[in-house]
PDB file of N, CA and C in Angstrom:
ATOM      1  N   UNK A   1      24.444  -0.382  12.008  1.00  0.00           N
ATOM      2  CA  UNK A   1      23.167  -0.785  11.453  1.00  0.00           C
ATOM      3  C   UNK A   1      23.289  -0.795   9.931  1.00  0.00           C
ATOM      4  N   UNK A   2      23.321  -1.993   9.334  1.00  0.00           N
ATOM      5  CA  UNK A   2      22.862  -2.086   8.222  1.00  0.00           C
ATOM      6  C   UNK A   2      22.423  -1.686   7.077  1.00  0.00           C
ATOM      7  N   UNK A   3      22.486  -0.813   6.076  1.00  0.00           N
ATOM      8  CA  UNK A   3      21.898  -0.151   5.242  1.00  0.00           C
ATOM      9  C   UNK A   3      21.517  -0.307   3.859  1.00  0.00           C
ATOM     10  N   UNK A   4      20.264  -0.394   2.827  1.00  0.00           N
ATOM     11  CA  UNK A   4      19.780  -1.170   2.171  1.00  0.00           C
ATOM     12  C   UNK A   4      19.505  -0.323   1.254  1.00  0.00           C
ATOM     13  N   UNK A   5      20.032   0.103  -0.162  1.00  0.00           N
ATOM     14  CA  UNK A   5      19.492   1.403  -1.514  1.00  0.00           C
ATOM     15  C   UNK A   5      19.133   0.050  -2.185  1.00  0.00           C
ATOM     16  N   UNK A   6      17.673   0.190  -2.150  1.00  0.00           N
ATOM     17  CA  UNK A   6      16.929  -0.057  -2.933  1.00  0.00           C
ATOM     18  C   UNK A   6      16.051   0.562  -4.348  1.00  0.00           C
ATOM     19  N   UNK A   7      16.788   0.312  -5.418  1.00  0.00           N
ATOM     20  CA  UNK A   7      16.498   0.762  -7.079  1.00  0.00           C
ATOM     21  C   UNK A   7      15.419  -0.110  -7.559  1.00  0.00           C
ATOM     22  N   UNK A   8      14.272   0.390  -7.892  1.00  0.00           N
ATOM     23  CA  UNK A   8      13.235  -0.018  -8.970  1.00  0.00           C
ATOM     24  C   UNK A   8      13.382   0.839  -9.938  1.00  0.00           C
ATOM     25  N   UNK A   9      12.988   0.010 -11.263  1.00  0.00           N
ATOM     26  CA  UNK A   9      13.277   1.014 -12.559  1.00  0.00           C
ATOM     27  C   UNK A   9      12.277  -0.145 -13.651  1.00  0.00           C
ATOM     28  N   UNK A  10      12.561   0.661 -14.586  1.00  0.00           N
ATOM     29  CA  UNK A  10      11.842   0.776 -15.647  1.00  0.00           C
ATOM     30  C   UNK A  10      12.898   1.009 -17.002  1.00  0.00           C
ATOM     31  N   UNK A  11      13.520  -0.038 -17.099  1.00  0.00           N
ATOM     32  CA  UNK A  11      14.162   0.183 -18.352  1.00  0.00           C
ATOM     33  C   UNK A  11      13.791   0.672 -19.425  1.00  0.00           C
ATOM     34  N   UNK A  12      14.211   1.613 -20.433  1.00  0.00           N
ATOM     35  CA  UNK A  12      13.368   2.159 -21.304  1.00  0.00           C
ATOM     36  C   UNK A  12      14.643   2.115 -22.698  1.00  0.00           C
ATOM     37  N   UNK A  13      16.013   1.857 -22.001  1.00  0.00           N
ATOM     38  CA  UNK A  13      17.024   1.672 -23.537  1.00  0.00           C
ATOM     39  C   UNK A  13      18.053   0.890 -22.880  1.00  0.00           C
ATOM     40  N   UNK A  14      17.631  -0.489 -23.249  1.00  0.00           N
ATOM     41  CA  UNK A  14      18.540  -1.684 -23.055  1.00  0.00           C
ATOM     42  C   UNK A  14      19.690  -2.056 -23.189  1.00  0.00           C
ATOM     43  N   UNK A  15      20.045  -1.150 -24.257  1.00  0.00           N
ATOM     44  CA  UNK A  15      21.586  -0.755 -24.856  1.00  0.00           C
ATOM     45  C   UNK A  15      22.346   0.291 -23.769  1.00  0.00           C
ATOM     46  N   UNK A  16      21.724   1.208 -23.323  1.00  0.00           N
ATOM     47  CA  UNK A  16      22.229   1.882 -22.469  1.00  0.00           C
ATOM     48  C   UNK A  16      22.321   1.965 -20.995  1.00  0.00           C
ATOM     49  N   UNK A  17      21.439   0.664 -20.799  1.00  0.00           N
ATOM     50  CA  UNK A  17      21.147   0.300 -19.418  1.00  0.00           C
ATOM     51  C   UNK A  17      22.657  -0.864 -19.267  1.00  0.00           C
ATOM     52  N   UNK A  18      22.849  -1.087 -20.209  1.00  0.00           N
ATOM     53  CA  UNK A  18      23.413  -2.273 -19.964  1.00  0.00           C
ATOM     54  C   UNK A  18      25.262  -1.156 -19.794  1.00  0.00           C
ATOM     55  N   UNK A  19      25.467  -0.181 -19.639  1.00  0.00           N
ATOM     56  CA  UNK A  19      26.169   0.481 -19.958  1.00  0.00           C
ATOM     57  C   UNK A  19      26.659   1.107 -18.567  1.00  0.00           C
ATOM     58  N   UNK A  20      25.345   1.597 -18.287  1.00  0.00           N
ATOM     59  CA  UNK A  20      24.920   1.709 -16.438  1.00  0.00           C
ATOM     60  C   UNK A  20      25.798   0.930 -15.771  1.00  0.00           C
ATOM     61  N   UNK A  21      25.104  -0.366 -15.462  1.00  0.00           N
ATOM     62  CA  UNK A  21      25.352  -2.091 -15.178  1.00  0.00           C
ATOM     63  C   UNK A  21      27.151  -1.753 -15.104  1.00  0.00           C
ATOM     64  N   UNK A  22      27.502  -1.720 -16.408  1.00  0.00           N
ATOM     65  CA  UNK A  22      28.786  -1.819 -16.285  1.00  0.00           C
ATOM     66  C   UNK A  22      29.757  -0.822 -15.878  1.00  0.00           C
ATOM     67  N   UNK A  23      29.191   0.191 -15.411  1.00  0.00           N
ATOM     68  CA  UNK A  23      30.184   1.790 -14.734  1.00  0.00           C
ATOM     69  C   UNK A  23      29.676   1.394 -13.335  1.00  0.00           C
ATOM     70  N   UNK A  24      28.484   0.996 -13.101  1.00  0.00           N
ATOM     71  CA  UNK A  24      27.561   1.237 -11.761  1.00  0.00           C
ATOM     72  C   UNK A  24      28.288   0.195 -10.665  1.00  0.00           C
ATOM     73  N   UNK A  25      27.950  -0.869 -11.481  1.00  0.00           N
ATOM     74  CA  UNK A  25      28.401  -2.222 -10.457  1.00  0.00           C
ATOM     75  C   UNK A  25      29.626  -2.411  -9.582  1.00  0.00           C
ATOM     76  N   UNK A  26      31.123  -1.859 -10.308  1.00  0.00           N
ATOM     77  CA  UNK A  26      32.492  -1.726  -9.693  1.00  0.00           C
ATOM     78  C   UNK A  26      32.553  -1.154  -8.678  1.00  0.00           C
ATOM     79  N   UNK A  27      31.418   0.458  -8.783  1.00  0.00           N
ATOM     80  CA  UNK A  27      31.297   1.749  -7.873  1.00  0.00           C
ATOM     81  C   UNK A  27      30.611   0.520  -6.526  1.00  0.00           C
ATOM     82  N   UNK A  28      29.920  -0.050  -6.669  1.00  0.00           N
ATOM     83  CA  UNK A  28      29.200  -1.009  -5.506  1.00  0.00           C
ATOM     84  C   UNK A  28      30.229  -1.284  -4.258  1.00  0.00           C
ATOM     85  N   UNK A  29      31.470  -2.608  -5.284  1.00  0.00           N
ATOM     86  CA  UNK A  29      31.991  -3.123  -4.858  1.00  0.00           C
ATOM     87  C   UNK A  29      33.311  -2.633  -4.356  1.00  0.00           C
ATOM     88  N   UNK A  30      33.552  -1.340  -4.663  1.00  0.00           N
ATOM     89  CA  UNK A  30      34.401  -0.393  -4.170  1.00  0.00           C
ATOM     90  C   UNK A  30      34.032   0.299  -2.652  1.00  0.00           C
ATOM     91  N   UNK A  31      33.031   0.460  -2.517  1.00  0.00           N
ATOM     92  CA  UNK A  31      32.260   0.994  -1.531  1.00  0.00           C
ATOM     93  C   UNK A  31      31.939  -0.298  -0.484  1.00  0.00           C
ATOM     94  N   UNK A  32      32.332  -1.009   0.203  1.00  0.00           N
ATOM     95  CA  UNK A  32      32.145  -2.008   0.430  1.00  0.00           C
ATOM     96  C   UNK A  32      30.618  -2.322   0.702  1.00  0.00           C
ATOM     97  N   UNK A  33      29.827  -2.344  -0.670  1.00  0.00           N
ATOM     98  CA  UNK A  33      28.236  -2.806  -0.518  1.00  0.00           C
ATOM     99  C   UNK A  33      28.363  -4.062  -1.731  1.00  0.00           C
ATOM    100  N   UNK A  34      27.211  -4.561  -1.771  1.00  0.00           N
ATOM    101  CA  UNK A  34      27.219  -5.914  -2.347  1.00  0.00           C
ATOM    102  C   UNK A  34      25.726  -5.700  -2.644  1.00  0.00           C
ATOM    103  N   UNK A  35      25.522  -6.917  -3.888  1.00  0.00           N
ATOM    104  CA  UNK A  35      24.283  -6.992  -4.603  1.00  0.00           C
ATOM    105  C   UNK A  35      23.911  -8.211  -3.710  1.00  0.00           C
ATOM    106  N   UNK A  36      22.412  -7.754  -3.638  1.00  0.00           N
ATOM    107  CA  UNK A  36      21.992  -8.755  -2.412  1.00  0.00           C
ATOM    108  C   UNK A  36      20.698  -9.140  -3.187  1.00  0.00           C
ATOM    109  N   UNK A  37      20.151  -8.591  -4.297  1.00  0.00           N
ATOM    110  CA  UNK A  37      19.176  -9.029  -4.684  1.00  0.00           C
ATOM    111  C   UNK A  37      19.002  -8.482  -6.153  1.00  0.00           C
ATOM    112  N   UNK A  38      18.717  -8.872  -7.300  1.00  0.00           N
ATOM    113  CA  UNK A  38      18.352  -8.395  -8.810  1.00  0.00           C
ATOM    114  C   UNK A  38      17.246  -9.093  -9.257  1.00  0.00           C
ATOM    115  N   UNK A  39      16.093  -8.902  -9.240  1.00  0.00           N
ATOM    116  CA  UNK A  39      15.030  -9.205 -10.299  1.00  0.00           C
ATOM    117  C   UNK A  39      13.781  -8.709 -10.692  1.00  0.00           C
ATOM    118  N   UNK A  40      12.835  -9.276 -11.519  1.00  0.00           N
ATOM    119  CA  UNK A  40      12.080  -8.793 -12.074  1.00  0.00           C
ATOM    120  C   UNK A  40      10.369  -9.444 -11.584  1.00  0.00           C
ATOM    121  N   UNK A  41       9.434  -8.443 -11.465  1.00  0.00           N
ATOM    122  CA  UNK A  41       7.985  -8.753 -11.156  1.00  0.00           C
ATOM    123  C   UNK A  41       7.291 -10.186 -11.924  1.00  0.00           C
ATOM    124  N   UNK A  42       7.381 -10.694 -11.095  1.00  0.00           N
ATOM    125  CA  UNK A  42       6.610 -12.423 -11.883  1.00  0.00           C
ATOM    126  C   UNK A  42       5.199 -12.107 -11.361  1.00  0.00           C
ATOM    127  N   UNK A  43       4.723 -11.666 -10.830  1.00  0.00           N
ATOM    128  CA  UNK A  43       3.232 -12.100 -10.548  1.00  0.00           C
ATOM    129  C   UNK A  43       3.166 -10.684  -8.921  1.00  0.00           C
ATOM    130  N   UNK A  44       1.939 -10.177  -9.452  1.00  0.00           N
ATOM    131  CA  UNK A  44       1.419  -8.916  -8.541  1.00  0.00           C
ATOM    132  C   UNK A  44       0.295  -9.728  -7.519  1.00  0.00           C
ATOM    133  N   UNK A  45       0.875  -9.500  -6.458  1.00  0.00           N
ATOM    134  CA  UNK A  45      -0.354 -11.135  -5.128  1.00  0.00           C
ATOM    135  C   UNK A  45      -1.193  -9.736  -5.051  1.00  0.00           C
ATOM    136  N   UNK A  46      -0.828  -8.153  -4.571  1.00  0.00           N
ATOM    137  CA  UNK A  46      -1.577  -7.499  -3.779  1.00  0.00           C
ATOM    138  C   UNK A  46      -1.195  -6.142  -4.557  1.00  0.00           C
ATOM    139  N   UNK A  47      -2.138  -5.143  -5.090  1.00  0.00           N
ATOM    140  CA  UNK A  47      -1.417  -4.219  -5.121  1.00  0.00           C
ATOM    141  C   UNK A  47      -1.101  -4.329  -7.078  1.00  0.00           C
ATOM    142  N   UNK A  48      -0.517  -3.099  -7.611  1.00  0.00           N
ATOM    143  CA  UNK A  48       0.158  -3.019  -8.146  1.00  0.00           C
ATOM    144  C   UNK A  48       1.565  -1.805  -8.181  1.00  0.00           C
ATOM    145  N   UNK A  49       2.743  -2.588  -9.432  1.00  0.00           N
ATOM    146  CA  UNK A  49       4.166  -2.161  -9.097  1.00  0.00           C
ATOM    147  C   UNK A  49       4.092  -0.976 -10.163  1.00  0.00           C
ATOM    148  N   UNK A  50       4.834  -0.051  -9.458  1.00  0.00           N
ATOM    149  CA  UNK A  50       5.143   1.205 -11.027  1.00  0.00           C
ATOM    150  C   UNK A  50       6.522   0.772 -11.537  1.00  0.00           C
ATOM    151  N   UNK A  51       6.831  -0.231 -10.944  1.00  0.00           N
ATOM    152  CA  UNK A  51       8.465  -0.342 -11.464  1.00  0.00           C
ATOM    153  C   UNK A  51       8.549  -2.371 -11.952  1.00  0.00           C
ATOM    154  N   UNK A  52       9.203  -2.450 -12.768  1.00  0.00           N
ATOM    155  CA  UNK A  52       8.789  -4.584 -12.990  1.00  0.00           C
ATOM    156  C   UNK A  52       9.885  -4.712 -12.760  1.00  0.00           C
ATOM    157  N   UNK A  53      11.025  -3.797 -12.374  1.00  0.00           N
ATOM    158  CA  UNK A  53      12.589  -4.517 -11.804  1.00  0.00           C
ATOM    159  C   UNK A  53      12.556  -3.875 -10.801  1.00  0.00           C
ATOM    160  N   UNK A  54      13.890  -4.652  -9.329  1.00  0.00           N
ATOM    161  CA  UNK A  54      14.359  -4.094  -8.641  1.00  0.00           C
ATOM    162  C   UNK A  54      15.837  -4.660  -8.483  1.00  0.00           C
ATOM    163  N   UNK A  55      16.425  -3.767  -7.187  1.00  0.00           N
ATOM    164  CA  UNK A  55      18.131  -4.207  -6.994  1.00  0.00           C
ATOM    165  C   UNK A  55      17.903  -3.909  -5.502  1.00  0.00           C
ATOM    166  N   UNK A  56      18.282  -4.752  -4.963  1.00  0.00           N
ATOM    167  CA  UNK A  56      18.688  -4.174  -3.636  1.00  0.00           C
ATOM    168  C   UNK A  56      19.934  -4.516  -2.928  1.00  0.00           C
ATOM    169  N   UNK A  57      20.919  -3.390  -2.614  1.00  0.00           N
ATOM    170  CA  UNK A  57      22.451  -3.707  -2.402  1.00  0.00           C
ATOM    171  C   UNK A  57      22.231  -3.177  -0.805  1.00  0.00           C
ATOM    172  N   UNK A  58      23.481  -3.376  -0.611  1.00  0.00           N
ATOM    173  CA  UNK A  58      23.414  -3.806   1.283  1.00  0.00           C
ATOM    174  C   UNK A  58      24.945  -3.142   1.439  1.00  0.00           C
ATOM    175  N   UNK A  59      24.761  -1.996   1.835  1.00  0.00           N
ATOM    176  CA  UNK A  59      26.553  -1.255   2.613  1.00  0.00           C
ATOM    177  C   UNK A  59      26.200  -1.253   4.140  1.00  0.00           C
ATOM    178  N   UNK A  60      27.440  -1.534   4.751  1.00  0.00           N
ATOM    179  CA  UNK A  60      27.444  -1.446   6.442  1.00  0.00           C
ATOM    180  C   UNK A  60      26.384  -1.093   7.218  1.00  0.00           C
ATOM    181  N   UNK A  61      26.344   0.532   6.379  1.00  0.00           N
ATOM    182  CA  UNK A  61      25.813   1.518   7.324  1.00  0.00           C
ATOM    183  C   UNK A  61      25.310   2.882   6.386  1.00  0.00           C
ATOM    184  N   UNK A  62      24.085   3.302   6.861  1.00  0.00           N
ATOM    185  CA  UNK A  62      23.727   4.519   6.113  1.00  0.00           C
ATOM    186  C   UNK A  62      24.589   5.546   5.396  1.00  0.00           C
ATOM    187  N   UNK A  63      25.681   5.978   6.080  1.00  0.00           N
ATOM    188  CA  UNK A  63      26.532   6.750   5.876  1.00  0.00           C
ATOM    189  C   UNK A  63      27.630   6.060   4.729  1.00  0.00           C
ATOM    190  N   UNK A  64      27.777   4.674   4.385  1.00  0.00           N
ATOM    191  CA  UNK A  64      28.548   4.268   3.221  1.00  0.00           C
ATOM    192  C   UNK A  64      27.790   4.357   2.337  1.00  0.00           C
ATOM    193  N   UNK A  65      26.607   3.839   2.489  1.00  0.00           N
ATOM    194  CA  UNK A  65      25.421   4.263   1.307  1.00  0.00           C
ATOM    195  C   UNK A  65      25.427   5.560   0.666  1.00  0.00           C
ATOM    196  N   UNK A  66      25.556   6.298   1.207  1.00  0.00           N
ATOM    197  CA  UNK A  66      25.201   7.615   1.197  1.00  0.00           C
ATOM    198  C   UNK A  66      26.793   8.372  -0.026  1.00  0.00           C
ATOM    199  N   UNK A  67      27.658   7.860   1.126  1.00  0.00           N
ATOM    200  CA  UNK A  67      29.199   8.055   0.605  1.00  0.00           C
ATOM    201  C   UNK A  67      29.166   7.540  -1.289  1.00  0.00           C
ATOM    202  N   UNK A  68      28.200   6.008  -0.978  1.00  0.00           N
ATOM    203  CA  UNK A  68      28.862   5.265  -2.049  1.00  0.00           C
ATOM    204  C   UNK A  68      27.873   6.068  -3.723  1.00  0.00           C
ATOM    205  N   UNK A  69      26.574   6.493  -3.013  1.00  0.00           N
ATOM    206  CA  UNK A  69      25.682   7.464  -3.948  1.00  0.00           C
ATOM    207  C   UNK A  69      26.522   8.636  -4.707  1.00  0.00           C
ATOM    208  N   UNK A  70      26.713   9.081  -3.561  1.00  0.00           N
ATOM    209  CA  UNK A  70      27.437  10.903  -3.929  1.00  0.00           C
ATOM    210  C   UNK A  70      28.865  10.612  -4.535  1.00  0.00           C
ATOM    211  N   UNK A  71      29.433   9.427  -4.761  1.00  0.00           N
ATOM    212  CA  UNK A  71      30.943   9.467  -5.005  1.00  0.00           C
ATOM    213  C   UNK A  71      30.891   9.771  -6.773  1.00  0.00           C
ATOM    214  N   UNK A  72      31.446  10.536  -7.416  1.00  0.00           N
ATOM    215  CA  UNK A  72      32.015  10.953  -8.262  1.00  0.00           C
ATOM    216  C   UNK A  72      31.600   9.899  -9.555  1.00  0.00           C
ATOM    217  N   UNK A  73      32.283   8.395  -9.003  1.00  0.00           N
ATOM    218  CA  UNK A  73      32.365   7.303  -9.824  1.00  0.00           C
ATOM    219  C   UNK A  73      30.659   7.412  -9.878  1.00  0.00           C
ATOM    220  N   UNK A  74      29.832   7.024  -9.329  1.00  0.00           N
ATOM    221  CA  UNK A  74      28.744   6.358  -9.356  1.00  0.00           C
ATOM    222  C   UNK A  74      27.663   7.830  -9.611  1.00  0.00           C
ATOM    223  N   UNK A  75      28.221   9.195  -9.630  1.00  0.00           N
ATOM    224  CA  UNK A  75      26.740  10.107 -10.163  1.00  0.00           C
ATOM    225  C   UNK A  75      27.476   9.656 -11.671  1.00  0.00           C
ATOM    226  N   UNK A  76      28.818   9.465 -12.460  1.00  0.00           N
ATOM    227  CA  UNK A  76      29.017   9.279 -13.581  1.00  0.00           C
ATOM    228  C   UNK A  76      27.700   8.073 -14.338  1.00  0.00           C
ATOM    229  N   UNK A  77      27.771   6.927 -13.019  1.00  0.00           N
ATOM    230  CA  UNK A  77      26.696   5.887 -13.844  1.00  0.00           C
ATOM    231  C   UNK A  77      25.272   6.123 -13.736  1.00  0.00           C
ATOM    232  N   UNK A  78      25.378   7.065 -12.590  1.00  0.00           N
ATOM    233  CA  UNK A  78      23.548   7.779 -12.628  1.00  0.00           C
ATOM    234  C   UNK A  78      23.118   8.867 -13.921  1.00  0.00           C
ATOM    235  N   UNK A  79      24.215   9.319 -14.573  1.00  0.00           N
ATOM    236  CA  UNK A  79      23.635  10.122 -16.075  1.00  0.00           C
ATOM    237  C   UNK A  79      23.249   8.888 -16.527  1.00  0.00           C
ATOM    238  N   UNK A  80      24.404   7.239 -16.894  1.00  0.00           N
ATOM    239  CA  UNK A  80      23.742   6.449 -17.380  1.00  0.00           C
ATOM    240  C   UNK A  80      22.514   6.411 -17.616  1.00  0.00           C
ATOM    241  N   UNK A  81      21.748   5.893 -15.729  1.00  0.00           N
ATOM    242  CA  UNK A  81      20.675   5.001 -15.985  1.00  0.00           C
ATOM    243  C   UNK A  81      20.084   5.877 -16.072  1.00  0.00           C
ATOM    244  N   UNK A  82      19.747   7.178 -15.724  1.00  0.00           N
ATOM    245  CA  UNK A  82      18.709   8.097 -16.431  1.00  0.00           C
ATOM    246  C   UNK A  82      18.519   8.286 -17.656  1.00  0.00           C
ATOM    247  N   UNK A  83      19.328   7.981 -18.421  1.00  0.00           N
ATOM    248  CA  UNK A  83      18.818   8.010 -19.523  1.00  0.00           C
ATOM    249  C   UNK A  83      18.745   6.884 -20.590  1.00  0.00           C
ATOM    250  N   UNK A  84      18.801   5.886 -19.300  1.00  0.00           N
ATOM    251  CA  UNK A  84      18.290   4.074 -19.963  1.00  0.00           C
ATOM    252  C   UNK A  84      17.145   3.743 -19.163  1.00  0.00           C
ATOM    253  N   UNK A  85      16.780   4.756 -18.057  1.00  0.00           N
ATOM    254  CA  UNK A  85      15.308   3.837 -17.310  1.00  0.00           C
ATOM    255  C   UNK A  85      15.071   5.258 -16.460  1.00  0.00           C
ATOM    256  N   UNK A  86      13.421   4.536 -16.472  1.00  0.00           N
ATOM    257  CA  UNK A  86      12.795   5.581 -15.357  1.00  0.00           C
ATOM    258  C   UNK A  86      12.910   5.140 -13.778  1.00  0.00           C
ATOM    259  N   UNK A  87      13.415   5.169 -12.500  1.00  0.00           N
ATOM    260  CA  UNK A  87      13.669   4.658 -11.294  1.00  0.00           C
ATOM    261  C   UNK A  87      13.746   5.548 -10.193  1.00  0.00           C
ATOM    262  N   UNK A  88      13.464   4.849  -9.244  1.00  0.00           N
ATOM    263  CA  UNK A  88      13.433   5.508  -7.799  1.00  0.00           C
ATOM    264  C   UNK A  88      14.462   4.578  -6.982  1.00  0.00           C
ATOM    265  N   UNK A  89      15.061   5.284  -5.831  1.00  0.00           N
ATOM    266  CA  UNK A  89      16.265   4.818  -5.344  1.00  0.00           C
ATOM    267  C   UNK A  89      15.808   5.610  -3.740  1.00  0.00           C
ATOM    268  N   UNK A  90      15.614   4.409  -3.035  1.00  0.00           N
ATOM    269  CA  UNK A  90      15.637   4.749  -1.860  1.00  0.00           C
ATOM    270  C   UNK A  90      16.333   4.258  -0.833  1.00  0.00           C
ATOM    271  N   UNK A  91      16.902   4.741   0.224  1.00  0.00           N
ATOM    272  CA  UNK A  91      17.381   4.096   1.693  1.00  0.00           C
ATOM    273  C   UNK A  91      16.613   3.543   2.786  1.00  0.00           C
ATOM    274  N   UNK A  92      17.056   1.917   3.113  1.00  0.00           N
ATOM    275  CA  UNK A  92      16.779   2.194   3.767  1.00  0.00           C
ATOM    276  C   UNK A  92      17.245   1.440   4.937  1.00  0.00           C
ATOM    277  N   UNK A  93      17.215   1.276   6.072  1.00  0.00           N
ATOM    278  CA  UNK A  93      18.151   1.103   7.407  1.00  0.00           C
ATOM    279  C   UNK A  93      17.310  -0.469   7.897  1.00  0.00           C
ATOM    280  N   UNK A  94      18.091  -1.294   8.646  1.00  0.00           N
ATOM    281  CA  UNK A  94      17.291  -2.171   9.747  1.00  0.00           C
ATOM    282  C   UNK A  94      17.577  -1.964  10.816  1.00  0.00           C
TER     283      UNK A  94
END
């Protein structure tokens, strides 16, 4: 089954986000997950967003997700984005 970490954020230092991006992204494609989606809030139909970006990457299965979070490489790019954006990162399965 399928598994889906979905990141909304709130960039807050563009210089350092972009820094993220570039430690974060390799850790992805190492893990065999893939960027399946990147963009930003154009228009609120219902509701409003606490976050105006999202990402949503796609690994096998819960357990690569999980693997590809906790691996070494990728908490290195999570000091990044914490301290280039405010975000929530959740799992989730189909």
């Amino acid at each position: 089954m399928a598994a889906y970490v979905v990141v909304r954020l709130t960039i807050t230092d563009p210089d350092g986000f972009g820094g993220y991006v570039a430690k974060g992204v390799p850790t992805v494609e190492a893990s065999a997950g893939e960027l399946v989606f990147r963009g930003q809030v154009v228009e609120e139909l219902e509701g409003s967003s606490d976050h105006p970006m999202t990402a949503v990457l796609r690994f096998p299965d819960r357990a690569s997700a999980l693997e590809w979070y906790n691996s070494a490489d990728y908490q290195e790019a999570v000091a990044l984005r914490k301290a280039a954006a405010d975000s929530v990162v959740l799992v989730y399965e189909d």
